[in-house]
Protein backbone atom coordinates (compact mmCIF):
# COMPACT_ATOMS: atom_id res chain seq x y z
CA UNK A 1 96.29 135.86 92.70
CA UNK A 2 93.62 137.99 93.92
CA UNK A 3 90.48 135.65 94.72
CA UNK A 4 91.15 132.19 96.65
CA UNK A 5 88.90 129.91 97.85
CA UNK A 6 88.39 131.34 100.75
CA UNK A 7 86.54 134.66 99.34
CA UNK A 8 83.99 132.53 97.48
CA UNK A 9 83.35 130.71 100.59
CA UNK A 10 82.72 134.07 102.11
CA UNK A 11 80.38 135.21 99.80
CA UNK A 12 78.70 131.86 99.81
CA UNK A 13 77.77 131.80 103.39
CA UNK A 14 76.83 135.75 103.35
CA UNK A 15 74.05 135.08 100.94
CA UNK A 16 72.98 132.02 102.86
CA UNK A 17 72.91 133.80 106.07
CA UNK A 18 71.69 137.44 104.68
CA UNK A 19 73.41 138.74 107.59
CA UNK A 20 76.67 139.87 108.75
CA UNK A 21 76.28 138.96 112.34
CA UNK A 22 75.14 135.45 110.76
CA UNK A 23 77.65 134.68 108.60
CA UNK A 24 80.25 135.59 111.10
CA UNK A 25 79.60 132.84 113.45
CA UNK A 26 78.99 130.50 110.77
CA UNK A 27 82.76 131.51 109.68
CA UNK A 28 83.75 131.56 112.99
CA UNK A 29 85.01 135.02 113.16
CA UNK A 30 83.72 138.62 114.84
CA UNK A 31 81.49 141.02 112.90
CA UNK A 32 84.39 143.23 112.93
CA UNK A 33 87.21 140.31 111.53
CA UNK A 34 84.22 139.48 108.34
CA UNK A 35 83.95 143.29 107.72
CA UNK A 36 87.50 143.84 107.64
CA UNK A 37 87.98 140.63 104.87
CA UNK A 38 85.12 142.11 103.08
CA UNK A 39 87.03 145.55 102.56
CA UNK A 40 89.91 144.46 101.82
CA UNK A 41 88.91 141.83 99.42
CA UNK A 42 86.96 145.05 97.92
CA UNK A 43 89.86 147.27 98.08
CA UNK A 44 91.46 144.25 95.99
CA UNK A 45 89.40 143.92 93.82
CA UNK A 46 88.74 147.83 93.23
CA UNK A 47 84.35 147.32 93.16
CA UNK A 48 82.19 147.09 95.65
CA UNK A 49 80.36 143.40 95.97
CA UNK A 50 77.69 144.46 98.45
CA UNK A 51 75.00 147.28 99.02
CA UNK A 52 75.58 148.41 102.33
CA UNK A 53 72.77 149.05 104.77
CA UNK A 54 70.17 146.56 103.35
CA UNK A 55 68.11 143.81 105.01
CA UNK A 56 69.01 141.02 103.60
CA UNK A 57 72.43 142.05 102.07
CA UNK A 58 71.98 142.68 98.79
CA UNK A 59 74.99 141.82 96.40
CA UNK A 60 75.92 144.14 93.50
CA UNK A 61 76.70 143.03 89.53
CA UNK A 62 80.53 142.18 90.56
CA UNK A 63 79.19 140.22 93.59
CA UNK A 64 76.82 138.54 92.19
CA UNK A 65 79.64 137.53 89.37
CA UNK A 66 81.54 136.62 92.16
CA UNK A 67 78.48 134.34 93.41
CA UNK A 68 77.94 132.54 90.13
CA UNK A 69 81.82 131.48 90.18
CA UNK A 70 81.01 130.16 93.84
CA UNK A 71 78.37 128.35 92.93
CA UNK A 72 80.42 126.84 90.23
CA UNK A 73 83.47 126.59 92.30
CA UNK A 74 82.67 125.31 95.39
CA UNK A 75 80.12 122.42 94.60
CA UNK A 76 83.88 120.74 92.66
CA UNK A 77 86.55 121.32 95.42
CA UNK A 78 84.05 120.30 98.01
CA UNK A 79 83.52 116.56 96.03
CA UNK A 80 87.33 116.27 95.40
CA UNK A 81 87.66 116.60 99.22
CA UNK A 82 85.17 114.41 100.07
CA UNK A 83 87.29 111.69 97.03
CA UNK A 84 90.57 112.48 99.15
CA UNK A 85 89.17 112.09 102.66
CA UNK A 86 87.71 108.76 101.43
CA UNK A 87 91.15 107.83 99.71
CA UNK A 88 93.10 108.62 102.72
CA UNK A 89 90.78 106.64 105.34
CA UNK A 90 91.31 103.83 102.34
CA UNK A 91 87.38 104.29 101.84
CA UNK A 92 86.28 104.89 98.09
CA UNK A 93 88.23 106.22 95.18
CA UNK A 94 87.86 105.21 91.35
CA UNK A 95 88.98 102.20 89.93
CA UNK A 96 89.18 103.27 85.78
CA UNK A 97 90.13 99.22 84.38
CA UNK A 98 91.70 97.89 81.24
CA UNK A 99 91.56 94.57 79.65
CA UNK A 100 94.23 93.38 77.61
CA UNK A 101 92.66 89.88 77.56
CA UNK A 102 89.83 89.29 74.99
CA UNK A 103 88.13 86.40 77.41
CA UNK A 104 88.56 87.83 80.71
CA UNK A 105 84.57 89.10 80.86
CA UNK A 106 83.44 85.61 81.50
CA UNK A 107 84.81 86.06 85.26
CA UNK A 108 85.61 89.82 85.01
CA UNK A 109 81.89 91.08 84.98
CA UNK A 110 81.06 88.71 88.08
CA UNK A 111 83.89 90.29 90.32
CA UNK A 112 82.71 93.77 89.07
CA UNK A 113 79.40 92.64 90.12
CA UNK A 114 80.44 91.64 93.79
CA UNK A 115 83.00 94.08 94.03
CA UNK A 116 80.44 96.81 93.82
CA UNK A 117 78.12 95.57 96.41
CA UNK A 118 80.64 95.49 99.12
CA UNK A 119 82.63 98.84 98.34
CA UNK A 120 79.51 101.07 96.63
CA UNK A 121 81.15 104.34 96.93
CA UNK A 122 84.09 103.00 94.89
CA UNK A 123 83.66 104.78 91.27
CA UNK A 124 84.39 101.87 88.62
CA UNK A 125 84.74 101.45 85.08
CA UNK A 126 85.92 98.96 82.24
CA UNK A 127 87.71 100.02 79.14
CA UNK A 128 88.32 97.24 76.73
CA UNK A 129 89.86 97.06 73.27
CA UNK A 130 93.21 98.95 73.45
CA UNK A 131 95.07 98.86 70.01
CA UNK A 132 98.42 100.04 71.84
CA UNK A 133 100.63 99.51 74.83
CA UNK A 134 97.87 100.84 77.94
CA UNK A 135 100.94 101.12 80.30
CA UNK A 136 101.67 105.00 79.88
CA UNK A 137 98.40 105.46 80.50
CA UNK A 138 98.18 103.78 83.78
CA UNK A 139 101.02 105.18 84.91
CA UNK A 140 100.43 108.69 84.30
CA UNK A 141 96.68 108.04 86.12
CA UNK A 142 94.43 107.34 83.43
CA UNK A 143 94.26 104.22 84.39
CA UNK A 144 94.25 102.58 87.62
CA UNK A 145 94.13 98.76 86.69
CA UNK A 146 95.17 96.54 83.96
CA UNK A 147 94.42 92.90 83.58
CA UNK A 148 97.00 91.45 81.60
CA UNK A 149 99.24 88.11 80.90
CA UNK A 150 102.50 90.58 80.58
CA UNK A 151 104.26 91.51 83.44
CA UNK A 152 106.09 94.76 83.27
CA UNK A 153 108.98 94.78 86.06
CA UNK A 154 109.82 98.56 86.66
CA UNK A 155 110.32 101.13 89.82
CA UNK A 156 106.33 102.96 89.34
CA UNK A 157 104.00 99.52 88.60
CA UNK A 158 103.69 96.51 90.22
CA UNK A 159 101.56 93.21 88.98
CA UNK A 160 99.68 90.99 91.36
CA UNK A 161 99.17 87.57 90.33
CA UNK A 162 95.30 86.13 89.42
CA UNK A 163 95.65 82.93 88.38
CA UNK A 164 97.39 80.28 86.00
CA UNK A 165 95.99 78.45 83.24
CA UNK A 166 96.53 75.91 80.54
CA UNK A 167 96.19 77.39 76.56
CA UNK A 168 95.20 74.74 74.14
CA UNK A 169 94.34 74.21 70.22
CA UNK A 170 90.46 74.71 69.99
CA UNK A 171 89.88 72.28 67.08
CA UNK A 172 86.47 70.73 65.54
CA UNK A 173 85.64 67.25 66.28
CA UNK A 174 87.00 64.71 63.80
CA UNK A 175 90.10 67.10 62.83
CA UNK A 176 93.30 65.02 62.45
CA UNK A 177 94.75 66.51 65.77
CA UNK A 178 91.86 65.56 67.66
CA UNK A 179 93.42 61.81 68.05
CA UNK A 180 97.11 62.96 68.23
CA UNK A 181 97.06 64.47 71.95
CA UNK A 182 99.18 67.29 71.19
CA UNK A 183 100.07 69.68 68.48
CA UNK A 184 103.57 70.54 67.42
CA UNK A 185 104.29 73.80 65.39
CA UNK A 186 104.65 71.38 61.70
CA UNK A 187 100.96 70.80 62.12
CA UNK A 188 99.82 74.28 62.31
CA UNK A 189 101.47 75.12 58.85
CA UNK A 190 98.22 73.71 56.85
CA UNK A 191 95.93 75.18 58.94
CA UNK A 192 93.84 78.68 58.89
CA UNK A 193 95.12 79.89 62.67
CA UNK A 194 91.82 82.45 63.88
CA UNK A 195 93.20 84.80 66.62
CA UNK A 196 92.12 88.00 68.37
CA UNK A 197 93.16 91.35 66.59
CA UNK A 198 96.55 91.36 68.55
CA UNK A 199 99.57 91.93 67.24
CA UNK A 200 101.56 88.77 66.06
CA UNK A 201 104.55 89.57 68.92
CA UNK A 202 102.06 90.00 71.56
CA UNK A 203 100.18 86.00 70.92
CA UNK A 204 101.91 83.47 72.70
CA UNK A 205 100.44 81.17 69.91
CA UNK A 206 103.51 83.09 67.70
CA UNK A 207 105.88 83.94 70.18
CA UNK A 208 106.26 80.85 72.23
CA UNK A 209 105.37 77.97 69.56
CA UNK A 210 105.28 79.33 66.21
CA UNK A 211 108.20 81.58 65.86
CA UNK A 212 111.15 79.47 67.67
CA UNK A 213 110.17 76.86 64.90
CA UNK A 214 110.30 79.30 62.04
CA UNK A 215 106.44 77.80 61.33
CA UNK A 216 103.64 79.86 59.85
CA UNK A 217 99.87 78.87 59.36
CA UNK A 218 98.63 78.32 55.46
CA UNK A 219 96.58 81.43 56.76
CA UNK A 220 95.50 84.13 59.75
CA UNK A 221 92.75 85.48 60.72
CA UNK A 222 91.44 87.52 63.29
CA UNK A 223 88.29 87.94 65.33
CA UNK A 224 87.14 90.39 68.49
CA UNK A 225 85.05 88.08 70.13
CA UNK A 226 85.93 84.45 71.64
CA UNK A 227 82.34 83.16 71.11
CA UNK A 228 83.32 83.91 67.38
CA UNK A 229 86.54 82.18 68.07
CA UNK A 230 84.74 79.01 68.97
CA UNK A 231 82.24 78.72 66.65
CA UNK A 232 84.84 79.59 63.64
CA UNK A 233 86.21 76.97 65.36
CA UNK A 234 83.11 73.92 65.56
CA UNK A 235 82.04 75.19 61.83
CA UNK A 236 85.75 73.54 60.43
CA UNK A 237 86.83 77.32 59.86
CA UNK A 238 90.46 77.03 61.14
CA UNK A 239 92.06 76.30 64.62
CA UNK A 240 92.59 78.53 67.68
CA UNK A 241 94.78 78.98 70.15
CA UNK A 242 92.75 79.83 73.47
CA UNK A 243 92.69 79.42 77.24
CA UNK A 244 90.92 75.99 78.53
CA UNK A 245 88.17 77.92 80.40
CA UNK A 246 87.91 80.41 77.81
CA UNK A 247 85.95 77.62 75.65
CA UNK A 248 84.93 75.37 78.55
CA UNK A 249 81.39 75.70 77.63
CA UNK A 250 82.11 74.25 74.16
CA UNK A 251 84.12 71.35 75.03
CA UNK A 252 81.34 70.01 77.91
CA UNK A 253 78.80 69.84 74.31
CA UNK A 254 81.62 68.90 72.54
CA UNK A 255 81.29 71.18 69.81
CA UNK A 256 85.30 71.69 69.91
CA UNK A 257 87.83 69.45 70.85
CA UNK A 258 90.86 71.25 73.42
CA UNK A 259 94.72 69.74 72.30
CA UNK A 260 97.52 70.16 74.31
CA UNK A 261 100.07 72.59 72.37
CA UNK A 262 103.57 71.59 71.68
CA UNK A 263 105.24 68.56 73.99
CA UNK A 264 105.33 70.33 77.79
CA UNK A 265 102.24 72.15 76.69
CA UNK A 266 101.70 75.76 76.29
CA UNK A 267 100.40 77.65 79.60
CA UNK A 268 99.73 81.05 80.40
CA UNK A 269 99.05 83.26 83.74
CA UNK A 270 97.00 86.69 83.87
CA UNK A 271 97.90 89.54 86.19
CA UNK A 272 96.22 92.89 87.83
CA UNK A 273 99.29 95.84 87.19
CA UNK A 274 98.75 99.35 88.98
CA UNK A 275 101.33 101.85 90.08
CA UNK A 276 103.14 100.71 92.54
CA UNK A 277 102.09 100.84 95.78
CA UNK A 278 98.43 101.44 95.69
CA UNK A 279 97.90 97.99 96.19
CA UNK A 280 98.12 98.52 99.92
CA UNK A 281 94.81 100.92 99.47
CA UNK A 282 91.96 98.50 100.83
CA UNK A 283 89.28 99.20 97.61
CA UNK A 284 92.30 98.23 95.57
CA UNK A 285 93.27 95.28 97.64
CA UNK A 286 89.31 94.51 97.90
CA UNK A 287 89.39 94.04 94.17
CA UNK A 288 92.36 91.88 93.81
CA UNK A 289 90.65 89.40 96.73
CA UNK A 290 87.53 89.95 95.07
CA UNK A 291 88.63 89.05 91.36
CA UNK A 292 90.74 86.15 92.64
CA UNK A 293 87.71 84.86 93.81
CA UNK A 294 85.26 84.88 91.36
CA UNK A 295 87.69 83.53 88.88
CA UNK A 296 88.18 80.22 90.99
CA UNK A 297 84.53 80.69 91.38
CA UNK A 298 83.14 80.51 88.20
CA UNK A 299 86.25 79.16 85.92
CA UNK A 300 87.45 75.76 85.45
CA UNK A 301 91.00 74.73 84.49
CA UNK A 302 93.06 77.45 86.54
CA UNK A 303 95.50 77.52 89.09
CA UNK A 304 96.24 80.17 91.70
CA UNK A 305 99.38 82.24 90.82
CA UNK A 306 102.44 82.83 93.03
CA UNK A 307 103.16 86.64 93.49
CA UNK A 308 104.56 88.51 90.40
CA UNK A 309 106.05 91.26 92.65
């Protein structure tokens, strides 16, 4: 390769300085060392990139190209160092964050909140609404977190546990489950079951309850948001299958009624996954303290969660 970074840096600080003499002790080198890089970065390049004899320096077409790709250059290598030097002293970094829990934002936007006034420099983001599996994506970088209930066990991610909750039947008041105190799979084959757009194997309404009894609802149907959910829900539109503090609002007006699900009842857990071993970085560590708690801050009906590994 001909140019490196190190020629744009020298023509860089020769038009700052507009003098030889100058821009050798910014470089730290003699007049004599910077004229002898300037020839033979010339000579490489087989065009002259200066007009000798001039006060300032004055640059000619090919170093003034060479100039413009500085300027373009430079300005990126110089932030990428400043992102590593950061990473390495455990500093800043970017924390790029899926969701694959439809409810999460009720105590996910609060730790994002808090999380960026204590670690500012820390670039963050939320990306909600995946249709497939996000874990290729986090583990070839473009992601850097995943909230999920699913863990994963593997050599390159790890999951960190948030917290454990209880998942009950949202139902409207006056429904004939509302008096039973539970719900076994039987009673869910008369009733419209209203889910998020997940697929069937990945709802633990299906997987854990439904399917081992070889049960399915009269009819499904599905809905992005949980405040949707819950009203569907209060207006005698079908049943849901949703965790307690997901719809803890609704049940303190009592505009739904929560019922245990199945005889033990039906519980789930939510996890933070990343590759494994960032989680010793302190921003990522800050996060995981930071989202653990808010959630016990502003939910009701969860528990903390034993380490996932």
């Amino acid at each position: 390769m001909i140019l490196e970074l190190q020629h744009l840096r020298l023509v860089s600080v020769l038009r700052e300085t507009g003098r030889l003499e100058a821009a050798a002790r910014r470089l730290s080198l003699t007049p004599s060392a910077l004229s002898h890089r300037i020839r033979n970065l010339e000579d490489r390049l087989g065009v002259p990139l200066f007009l000798r004899r001039t006060r300032p320096m004055r640059f000619t077409q090919a170093g003034q190209r060479l100039l413009n790709l500085a300027d373009r250059v430079l300005p990126e290598v110089q932030a990428v160092e400043g992102d590593l030097d950061r990473l390495t002293a455990g500093e800043g970094g970017r924390l790029n964050i899926a969701i694959e829990c439809h409810s999460c934002f009720e105590w996910l936007i609060p730790t994002m909140e808090a999380y960026r006034g204590d670690w500012p420099e820390v670039d963050i983001d939320l990306t909600a609404g995946w249709q497939q599996d996000p874990m290729p994506a986090l583990l070839r970088g473009d992601l850097d977190l995943l909230v999920t209930p699913d863990v994963r066990f593997g050599e390159e991610a790890e999951f960190q546990a948030l917290f454990h909750y209880p998942i009950l039947l949202a139902v409207p008041p006056g429904h004939r489950l509302a008096e039973r105190g539970r719900a076994d799979p039987t009673d869910l084959a008369g009733e419209t079951l209203i889910t998020y757009p997940v697929a069937r194997d990945r709802l633990d309404i299906f997987t854990r309850f439904l399917f081992p009894a070889g049960v399915e609802p009269a009819h499904h149907r599905t809905t992005e948001l949980t405040a949707m959910v819950v009203q569907l829900v209060a207006s005698g539109r079908g049943v849901a299958a949703l965790p307690g503090w997901a719809m803890e609002e609704a049940l303190a007006r009592g505009t739904v009624v929560g019922v245990p699900i199945g005889e033990s009842g039906l519980e789930g857990s939510l996890y933070l996954g990343l590759r494994r071993g960032e989680g010793e970085w302190p921003f990522v560590r800050a996060f995981l303290e930071t989202a653990r708690r808010e959630s016990a801050r502003v939910l009701q009906r969860i528990e903390p969660l034993a380490e996932a590994g």
